[in-house]
C-alpha atoms as a PDB file:
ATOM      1  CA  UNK A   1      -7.636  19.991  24.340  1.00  0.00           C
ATOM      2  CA  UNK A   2      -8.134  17.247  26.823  1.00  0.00           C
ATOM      3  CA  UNK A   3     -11.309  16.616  28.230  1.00  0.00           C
ATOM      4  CA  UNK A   4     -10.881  16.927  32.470  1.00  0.00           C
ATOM      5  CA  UNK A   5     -11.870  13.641  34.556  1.00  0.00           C
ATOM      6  CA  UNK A   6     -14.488  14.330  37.613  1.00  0.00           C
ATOM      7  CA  UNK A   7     -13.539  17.735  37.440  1.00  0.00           C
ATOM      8  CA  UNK A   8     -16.176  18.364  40.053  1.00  0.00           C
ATOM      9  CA  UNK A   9     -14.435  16.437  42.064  1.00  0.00           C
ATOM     10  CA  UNK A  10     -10.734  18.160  41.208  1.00  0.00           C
ATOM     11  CA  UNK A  11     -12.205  21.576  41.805  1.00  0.00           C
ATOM     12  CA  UNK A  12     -13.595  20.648  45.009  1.00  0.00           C
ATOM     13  CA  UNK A  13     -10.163  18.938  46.262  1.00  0.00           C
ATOM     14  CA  UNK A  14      -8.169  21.656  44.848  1.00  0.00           C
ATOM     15  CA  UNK A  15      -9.636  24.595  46.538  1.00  0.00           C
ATOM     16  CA  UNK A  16     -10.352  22.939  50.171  1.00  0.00           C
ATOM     17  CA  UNK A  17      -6.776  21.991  50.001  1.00  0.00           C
ATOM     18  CA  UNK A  18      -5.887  25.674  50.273  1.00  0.00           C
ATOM     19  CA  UNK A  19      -5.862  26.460  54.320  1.00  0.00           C
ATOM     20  CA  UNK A  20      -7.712  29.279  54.314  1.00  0.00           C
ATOM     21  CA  UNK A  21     -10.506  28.533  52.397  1.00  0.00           C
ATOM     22  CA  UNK A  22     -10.453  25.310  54.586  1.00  0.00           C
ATOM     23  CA  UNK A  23     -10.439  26.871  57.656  1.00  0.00           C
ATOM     24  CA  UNK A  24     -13.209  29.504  56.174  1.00  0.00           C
ATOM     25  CA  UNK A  25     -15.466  26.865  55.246  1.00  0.00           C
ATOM     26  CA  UNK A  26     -15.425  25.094  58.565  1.00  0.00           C
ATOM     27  CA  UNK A  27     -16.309  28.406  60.219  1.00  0.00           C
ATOM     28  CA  UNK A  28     -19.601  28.544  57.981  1.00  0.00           C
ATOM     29  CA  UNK A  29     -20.823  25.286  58.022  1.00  0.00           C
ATOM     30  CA  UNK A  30     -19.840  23.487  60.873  1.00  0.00           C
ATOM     31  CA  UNK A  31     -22.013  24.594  64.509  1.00  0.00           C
ATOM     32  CA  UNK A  32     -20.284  27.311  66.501  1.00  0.00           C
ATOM     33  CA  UNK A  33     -20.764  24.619  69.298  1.00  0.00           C
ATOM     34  CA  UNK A  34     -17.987  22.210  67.435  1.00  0.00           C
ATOM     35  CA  UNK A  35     -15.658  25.098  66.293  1.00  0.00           C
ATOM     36  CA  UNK A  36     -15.786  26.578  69.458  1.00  0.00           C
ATOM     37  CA  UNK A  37     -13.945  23.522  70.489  1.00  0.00           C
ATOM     38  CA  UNK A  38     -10.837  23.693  67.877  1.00  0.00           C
ATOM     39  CA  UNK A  39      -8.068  25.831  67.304  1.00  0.00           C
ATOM     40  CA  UNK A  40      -9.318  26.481  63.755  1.00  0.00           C
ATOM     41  CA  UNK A  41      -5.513  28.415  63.008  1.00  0.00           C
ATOM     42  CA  UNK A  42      -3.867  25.099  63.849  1.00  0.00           C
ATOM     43  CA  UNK A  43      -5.461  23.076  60.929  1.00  0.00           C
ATOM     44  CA  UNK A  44      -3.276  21.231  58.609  1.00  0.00           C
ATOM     45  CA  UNK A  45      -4.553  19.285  55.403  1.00  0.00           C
ATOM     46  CA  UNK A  46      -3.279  15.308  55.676  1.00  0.00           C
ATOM     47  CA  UNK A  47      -2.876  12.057  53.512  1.00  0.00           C
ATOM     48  CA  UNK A  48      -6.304  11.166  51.883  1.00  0.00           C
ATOM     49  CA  UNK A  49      -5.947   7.630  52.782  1.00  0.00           C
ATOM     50  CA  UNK A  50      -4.794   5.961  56.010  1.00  0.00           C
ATOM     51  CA  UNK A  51      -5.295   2.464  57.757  1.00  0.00           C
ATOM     52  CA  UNK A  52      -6.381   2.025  61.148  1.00  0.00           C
ATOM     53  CA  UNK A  53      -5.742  -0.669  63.831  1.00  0.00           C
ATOM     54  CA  UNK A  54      -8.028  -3.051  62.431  1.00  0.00           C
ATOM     55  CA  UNK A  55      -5.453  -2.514  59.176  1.00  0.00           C
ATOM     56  CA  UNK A  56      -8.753  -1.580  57.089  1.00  0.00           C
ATOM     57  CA  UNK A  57      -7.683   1.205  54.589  1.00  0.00           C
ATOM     58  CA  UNK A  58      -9.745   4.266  54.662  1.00  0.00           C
ATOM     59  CA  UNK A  59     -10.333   7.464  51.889  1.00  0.00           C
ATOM     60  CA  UNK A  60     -11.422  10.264  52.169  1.00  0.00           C
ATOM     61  CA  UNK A  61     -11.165  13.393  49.455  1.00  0.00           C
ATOM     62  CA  UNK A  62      -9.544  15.682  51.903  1.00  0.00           C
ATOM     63  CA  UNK A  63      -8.432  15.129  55.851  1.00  0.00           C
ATOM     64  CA  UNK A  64      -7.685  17.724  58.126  1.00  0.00           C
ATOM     65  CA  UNK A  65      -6.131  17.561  62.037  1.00  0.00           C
ATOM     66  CA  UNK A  66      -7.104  20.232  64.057  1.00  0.00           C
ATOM     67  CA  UNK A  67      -5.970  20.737  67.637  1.00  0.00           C
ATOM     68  CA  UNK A  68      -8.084  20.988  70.135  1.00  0.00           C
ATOM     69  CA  UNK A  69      -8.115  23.865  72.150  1.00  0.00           C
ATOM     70  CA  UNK A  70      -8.506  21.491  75.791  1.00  0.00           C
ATOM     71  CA  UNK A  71      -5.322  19.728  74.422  1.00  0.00           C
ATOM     72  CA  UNK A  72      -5.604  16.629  71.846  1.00  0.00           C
ATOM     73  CA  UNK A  73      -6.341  16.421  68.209  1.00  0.00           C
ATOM     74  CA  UNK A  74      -8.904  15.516  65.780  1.00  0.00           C
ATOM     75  CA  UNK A  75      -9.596  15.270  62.469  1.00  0.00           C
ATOM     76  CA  UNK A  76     -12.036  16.277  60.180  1.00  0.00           C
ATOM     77  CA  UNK A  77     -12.980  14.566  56.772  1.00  0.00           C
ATOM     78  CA  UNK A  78     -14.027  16.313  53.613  1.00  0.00           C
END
């Protein structure tokens, strides 16, 4: 049998990737303040790198976008 890699790491990418869990976790740890703010139903997992103007290249484990519920977007890194 192989041995996993990081599978910390897998576990933890592989079960925020699934929306609801996502969206459940937000709820829970993130201040009702800041949730009250987001359409929590609209929130879509995206890539887990991306480069920004400057053209530095970014990572993250997992990125969401989440709407905002006074119009806009925003994302939130896990």
């Amino acid at each position: 049998m192989t041995e996993i890699s990081n599978p910390h790491d897998r576990f933890f990418k592989e079960v925020l990737s699934r929306q609801e869990v996502a969206r459940d976790f937000l709820l829970h740890y993130v201040p009702a303040n800041i949730v009250g703010l987001l359409d929590i139903d609209s929130l879509e997992i995206r890539k887990d790198s991306f480069v920004d103007k400057d053209l530095n290249e970014h990572f993250s484990d997992i990125l969401y976008c989440v709407n905002m519920k006074q119009g806009g977007s925003s994302y939130v890194y896990a």
